[in-house]
N, C-alpha and C. Protein backbone atom coordinates (compact mmCIF):
# COMPACT_ATOMS: atom_id res chain seq x y z
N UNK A 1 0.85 -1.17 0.00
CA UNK A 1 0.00 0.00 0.00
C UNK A 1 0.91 1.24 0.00
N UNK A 2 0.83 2.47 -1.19
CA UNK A 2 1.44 3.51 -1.07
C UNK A 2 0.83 4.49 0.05
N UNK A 3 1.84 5.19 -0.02
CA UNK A 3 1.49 6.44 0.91
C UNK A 3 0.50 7.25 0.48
N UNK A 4 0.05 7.57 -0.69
CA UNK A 4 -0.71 8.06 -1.01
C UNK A 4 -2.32 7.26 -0.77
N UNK A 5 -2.42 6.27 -0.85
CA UNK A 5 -3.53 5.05 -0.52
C UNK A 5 -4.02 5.67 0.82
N UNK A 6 -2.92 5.37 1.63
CA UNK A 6 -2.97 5.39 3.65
C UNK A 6 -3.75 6.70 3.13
N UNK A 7 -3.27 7.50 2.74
CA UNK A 7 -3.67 8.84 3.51
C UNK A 7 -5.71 9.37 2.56
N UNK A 8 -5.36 9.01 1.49
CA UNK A 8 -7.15 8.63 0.99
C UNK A 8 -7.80 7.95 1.60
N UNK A 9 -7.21 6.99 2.29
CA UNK A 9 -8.11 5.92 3.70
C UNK A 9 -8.33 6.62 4.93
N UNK A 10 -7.24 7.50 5.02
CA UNK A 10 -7.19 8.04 7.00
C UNK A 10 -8.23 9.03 6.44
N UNK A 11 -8.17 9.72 5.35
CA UNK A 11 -9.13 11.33 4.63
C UNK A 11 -10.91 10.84 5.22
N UNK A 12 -10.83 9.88 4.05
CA UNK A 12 -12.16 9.19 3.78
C UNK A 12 -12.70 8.58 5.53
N UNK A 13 -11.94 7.99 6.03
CA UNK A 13 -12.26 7.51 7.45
C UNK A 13 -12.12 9.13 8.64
N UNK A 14 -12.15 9.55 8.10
CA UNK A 14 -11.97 11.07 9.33
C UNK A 14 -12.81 11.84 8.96
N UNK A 15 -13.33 12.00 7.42
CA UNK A 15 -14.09 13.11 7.36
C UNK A 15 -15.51 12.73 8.10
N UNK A 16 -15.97 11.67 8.15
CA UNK A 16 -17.51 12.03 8.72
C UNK A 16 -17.34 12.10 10.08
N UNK A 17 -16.36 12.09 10.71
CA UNK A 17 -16.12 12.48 12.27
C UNK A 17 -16.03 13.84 12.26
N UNK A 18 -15.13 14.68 11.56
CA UNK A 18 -15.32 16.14 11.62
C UNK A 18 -16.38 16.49 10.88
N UNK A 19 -17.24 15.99 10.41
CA UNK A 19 -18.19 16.61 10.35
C UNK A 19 -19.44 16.74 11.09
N UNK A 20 -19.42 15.44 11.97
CA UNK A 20 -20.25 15.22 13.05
C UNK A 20 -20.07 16.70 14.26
N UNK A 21 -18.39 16.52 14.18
CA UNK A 21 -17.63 17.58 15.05
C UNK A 21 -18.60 19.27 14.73
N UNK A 22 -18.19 19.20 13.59
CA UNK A 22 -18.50 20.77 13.04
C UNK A 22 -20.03 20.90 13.19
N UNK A 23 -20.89 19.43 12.95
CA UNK A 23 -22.45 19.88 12.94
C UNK A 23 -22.69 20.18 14.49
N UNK A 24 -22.21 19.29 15.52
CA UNK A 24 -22.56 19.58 16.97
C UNK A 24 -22.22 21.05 16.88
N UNK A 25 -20.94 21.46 16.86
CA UNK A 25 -20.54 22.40 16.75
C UNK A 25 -21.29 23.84 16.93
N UNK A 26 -21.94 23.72 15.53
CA UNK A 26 -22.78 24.56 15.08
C UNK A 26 -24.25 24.53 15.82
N UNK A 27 -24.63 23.70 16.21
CA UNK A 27 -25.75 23.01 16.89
C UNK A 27 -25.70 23.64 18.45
N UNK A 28 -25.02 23.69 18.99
CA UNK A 28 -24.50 24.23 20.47
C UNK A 28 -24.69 26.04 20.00
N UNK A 29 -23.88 26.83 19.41
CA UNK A 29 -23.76 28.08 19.48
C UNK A 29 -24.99 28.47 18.72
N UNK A 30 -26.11 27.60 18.23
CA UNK A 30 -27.57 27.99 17.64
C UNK A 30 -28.25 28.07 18.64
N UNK A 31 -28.08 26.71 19.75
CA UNK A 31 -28.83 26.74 21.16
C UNK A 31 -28.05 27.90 22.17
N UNK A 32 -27.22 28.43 21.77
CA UNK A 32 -26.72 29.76 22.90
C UNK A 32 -27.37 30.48 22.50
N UNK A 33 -27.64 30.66 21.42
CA UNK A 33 -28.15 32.58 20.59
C UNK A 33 -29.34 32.54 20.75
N UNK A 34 -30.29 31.23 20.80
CA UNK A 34 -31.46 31.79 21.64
C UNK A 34 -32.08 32.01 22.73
N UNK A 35 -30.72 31.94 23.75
CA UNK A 35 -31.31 31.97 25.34
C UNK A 35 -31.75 33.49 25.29
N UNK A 36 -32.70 33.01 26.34
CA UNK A 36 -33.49 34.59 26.03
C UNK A 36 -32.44 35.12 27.35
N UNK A 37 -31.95 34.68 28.34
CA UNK A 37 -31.55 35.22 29.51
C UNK A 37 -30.50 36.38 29.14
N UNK A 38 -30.26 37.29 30.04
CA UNK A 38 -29.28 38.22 29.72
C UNK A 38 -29.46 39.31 30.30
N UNK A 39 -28.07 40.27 30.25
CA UNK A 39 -27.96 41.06 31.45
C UNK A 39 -27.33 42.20 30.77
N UNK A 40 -27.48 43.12 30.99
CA UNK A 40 -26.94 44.65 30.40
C UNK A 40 -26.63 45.74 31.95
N UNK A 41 -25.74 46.56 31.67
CA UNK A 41 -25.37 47.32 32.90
C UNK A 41 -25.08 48.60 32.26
N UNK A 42 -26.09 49.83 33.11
CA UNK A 42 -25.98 51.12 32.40
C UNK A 42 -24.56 51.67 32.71
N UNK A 43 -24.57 53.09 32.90
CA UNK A 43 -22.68 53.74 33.20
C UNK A 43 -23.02 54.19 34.51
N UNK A 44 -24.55 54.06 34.90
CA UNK A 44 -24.53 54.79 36.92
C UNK A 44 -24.31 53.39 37.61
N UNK A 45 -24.52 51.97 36.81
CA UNK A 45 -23.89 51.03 37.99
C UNK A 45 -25.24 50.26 37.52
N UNK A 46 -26.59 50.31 37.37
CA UNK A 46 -27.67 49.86 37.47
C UNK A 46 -27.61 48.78 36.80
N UNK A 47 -27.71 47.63 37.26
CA UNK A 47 -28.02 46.28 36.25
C UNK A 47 -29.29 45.89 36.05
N UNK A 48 -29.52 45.55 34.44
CA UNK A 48 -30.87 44.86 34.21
C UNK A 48 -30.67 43.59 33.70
N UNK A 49 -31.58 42.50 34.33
CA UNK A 49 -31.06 41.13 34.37
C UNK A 49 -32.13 40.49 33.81
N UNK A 50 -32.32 39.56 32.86
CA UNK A 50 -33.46 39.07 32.30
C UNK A 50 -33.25 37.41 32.50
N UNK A 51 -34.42 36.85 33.31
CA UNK A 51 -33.81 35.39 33.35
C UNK A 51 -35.12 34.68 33.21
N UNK A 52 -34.94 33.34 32.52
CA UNK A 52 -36.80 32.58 31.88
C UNK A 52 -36.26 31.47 32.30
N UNK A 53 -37.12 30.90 33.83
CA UNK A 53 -37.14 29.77 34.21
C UNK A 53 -38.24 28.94 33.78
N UNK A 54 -37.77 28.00 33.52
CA UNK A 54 -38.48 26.58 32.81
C UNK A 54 -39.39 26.46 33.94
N UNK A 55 -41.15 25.82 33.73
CA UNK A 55 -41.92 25.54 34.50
C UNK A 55 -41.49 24.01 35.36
N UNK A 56 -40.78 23.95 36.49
CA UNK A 56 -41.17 22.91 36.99
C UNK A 56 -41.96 21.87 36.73
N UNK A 57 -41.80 20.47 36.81
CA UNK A 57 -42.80 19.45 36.56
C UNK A 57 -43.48 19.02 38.01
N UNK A 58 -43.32 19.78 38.78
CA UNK A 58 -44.04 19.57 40.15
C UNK A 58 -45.09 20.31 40.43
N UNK A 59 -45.41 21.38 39.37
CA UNK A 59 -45.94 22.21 39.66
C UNK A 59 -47.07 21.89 38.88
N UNK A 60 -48.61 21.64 39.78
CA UNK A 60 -49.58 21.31 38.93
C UNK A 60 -49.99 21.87 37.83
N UNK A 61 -51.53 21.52 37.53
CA UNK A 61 -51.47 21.73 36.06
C UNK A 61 -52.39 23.09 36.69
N UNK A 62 -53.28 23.25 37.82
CA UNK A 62 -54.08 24.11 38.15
C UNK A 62 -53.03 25.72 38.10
N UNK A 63 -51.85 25.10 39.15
CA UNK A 63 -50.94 26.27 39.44
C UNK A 63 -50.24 27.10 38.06
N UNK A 64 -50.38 26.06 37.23
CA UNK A 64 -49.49 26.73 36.00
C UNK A 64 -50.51 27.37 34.78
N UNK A 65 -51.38 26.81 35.54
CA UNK A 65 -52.53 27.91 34.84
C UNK A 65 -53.08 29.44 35.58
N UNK A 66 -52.80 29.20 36.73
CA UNK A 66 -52.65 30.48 37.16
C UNK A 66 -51.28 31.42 36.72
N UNK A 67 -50.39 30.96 37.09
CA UNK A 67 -49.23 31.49 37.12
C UNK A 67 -48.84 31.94 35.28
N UNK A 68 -49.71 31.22 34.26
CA UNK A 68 -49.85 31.83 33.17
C UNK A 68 -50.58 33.36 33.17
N UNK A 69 -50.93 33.33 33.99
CA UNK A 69 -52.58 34.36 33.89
C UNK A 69 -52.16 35.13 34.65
N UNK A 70 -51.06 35.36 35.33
CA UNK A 70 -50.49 36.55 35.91
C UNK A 70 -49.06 36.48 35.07
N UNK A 71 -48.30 35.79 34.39
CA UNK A 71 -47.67 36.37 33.58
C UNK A 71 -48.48 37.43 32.53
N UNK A 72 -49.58 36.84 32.01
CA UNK A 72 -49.64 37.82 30.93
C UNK A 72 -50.41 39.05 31.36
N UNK A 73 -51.24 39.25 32.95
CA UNK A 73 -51.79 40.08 33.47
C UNK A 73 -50.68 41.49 33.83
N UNK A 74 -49.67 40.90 34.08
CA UNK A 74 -48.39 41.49 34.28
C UNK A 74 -47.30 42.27 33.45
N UNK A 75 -47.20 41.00 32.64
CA UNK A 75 -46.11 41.35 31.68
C UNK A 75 -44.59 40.65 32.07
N UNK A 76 -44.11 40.14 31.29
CA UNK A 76 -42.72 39.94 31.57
C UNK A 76 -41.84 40.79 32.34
N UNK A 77 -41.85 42.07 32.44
CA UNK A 77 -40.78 42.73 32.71
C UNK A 77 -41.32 43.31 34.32
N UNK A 78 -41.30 42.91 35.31
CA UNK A 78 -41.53 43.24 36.77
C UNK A 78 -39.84 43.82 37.34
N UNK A 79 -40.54 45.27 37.82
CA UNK A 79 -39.03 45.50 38.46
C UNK A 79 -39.17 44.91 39.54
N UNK A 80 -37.58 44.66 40.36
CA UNK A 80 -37.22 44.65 41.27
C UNK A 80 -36.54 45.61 42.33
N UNK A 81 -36.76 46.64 41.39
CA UNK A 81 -35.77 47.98 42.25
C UNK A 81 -36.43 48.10 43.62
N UNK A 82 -35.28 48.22 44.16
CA UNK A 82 -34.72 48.76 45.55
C UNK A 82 -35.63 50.16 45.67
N UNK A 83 -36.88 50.46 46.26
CA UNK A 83 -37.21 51.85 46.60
C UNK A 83 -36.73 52.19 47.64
N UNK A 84 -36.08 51.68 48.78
CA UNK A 84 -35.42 52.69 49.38
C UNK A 84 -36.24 52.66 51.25
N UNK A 85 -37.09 52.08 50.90
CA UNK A 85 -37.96 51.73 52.30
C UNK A 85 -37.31 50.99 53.32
């Protein structure tokens, strides 16, 4: 077997591993870019922090029908600021 053979065999036997490589790859930094979570910080210090916890599976089906119905009564965005009391 020439050297040239080996190395069309090692090519052919490696490429569908890097490509498995490259699809996970790509597959991972698609599932980062849509976390909704995230955090921004103005220039006086103030942080705004956005975080979406997954519904528990303990949590009945009654409770998560409430707890729908004050998300959307609400709105996503509830401060937490510090008034000072």
């Amino acid at each position: 077997m020439s050297g040239n053979q080996i190395m069309r065999r090692t090519f052919f036997l490696l490429l569908p591993i890097v490509v498995c490589v490259a699809a996970s790859h790509a597959h991972s930094q698609s599932s980062a870019s849509s976390n909704p979570d995230s955090a921004t910080f103005n220039s006086d210090g103030s942080a705004h922090v956005t975080r979406v916890v997954p519904m528990p599976n303990t949590v009945s089906p009654e409770a998560q029908k409430w707890l729908k119905e004050i998300e959307h009564e609400h709105g996503y965005h509830r401060s937490t600021r510090n008034t000072g009391r």
